[in-house]
Protein backbone atom coordinates (compact mmCIF):
# COMPACT_ATOMS: atom_id res chain seq x y z
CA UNK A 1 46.22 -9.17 5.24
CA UNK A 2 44.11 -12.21 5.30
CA UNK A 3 44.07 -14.73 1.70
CA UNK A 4 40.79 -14.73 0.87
CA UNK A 5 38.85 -18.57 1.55
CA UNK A 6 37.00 -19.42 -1.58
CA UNK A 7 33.18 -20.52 -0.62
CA UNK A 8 31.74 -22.58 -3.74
CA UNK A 9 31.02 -21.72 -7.07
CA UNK A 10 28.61 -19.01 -7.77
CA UNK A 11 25.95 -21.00 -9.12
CA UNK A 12 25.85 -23.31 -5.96
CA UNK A 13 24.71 -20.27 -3.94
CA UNK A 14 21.19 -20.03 -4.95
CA UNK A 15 18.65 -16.92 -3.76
CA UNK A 16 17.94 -18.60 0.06
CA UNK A 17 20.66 -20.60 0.51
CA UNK A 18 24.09 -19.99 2.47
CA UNK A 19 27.17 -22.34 2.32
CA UNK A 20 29.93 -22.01 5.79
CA UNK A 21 33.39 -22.28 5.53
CA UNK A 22 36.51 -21.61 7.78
CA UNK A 23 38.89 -19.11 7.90
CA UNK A 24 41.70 -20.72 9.88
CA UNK A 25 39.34 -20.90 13.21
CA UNK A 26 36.39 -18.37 11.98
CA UNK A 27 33.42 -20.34 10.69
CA UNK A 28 31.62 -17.72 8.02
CA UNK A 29 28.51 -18.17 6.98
CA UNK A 30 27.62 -16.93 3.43
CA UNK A 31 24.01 -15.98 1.92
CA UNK A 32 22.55 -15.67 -0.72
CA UNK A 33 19.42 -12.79 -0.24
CA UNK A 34 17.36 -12.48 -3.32
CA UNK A 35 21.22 -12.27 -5.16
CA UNK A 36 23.02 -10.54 -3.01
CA UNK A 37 25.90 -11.94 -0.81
CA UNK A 38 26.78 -11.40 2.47
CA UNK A 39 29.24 -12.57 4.94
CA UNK A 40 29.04 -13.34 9.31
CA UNK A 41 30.58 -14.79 11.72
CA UNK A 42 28.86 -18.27 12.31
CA UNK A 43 28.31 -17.86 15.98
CA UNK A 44 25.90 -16.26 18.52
CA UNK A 45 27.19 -13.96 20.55
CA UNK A 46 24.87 -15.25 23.15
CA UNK A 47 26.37 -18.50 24.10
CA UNK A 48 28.24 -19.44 21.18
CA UNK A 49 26.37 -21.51 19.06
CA UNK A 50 25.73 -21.69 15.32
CA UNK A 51 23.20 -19.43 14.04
CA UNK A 52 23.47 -21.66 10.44
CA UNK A 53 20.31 -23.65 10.50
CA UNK A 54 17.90 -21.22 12.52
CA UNK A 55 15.04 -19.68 10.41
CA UNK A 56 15.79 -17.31 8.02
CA UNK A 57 13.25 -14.69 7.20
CA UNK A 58 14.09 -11.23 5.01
CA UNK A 59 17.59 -10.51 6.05
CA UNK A 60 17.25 -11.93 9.41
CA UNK A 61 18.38 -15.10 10.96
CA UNK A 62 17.51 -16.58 14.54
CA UNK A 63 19.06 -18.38 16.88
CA UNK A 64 17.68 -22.12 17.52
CA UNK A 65 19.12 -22.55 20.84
CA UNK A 66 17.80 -19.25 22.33
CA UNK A 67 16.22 -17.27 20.27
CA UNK A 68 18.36 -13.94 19.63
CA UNK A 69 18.22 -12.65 16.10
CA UNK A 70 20.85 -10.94 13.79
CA UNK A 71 20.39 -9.05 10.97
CA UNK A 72 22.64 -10.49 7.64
CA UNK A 73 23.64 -7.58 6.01
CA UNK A 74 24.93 -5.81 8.86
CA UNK A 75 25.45 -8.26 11.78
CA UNK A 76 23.50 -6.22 13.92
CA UNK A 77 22.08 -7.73 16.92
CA UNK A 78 18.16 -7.78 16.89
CA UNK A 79 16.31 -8.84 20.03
CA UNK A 80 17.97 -10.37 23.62
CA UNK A 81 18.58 -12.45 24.62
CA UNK A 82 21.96 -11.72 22.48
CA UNK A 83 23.24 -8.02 23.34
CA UNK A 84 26.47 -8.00 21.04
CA UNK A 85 26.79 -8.06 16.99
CA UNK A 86 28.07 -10.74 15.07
CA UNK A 87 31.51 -10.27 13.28
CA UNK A 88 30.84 -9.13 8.98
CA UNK A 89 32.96 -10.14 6.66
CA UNK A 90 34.07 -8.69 3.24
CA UNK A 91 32.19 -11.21 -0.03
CA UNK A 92 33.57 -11.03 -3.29
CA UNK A 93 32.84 -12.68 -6.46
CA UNK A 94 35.78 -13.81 -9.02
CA UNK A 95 36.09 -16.25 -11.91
CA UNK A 96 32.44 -17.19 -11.26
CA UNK A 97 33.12 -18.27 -7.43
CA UNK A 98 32.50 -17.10 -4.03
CA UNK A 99 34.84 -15.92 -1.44
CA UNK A 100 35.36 -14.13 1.88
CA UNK A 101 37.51 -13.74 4.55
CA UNK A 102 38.11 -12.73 8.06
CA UNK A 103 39.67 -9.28 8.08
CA UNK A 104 39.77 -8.49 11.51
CA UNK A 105 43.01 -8.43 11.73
CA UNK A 106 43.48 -6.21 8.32
């Protein structure tokens, strides 16, 4: 089983914001939506690149390079030009800070 990766302290995760960390190679984006935490893989399934700084709107994020969206909460592909989810990971909160982890292998 996978030691969970600690993210920040739960006050530095405001409603709207997401923090990435790394889980040996993983990158895993965090966000915060309206208080509510949820964990993906920081990567398009498209061609690869980080979906961290696309626009954010509900619980979706896009793409900048091409345009594909995900959904947050689920990883859930949205629209092409993407075809395949993104990975979600398990969030916890403990001792007043965040963490996840890639349990794939789990």
């Amino acid at each position: 089983m996978a030691d969970w990766v600690r993210v920040c302290a739960r006050a530095e995760l405001l409603p709207g914001e997401y923090r990435t960390v790394f889980d040996g190679d993983t990158a895993i984006a965090v966000f915060n939506l309206d208080g509510a935490l949820y964990a993906i893989e920081d990567v398009c399934t498209h061609d690869g690149g980080e979906l961290t700084g696309g626009p954010i709107e509900g619980n979706e994020i896009e793409c900048l390079r091409h345009g594909a969206r995900f959904d947050i909460t689920t990883g859930a592909v949205l629209c092409p030009p993407a075809y395949e989810p993104v990975a979600k990971f398990p969030v916890k909160v403990e001792a007043d800070a965040v963490y996840t982890r890639d349990d794939r292998d789990d």
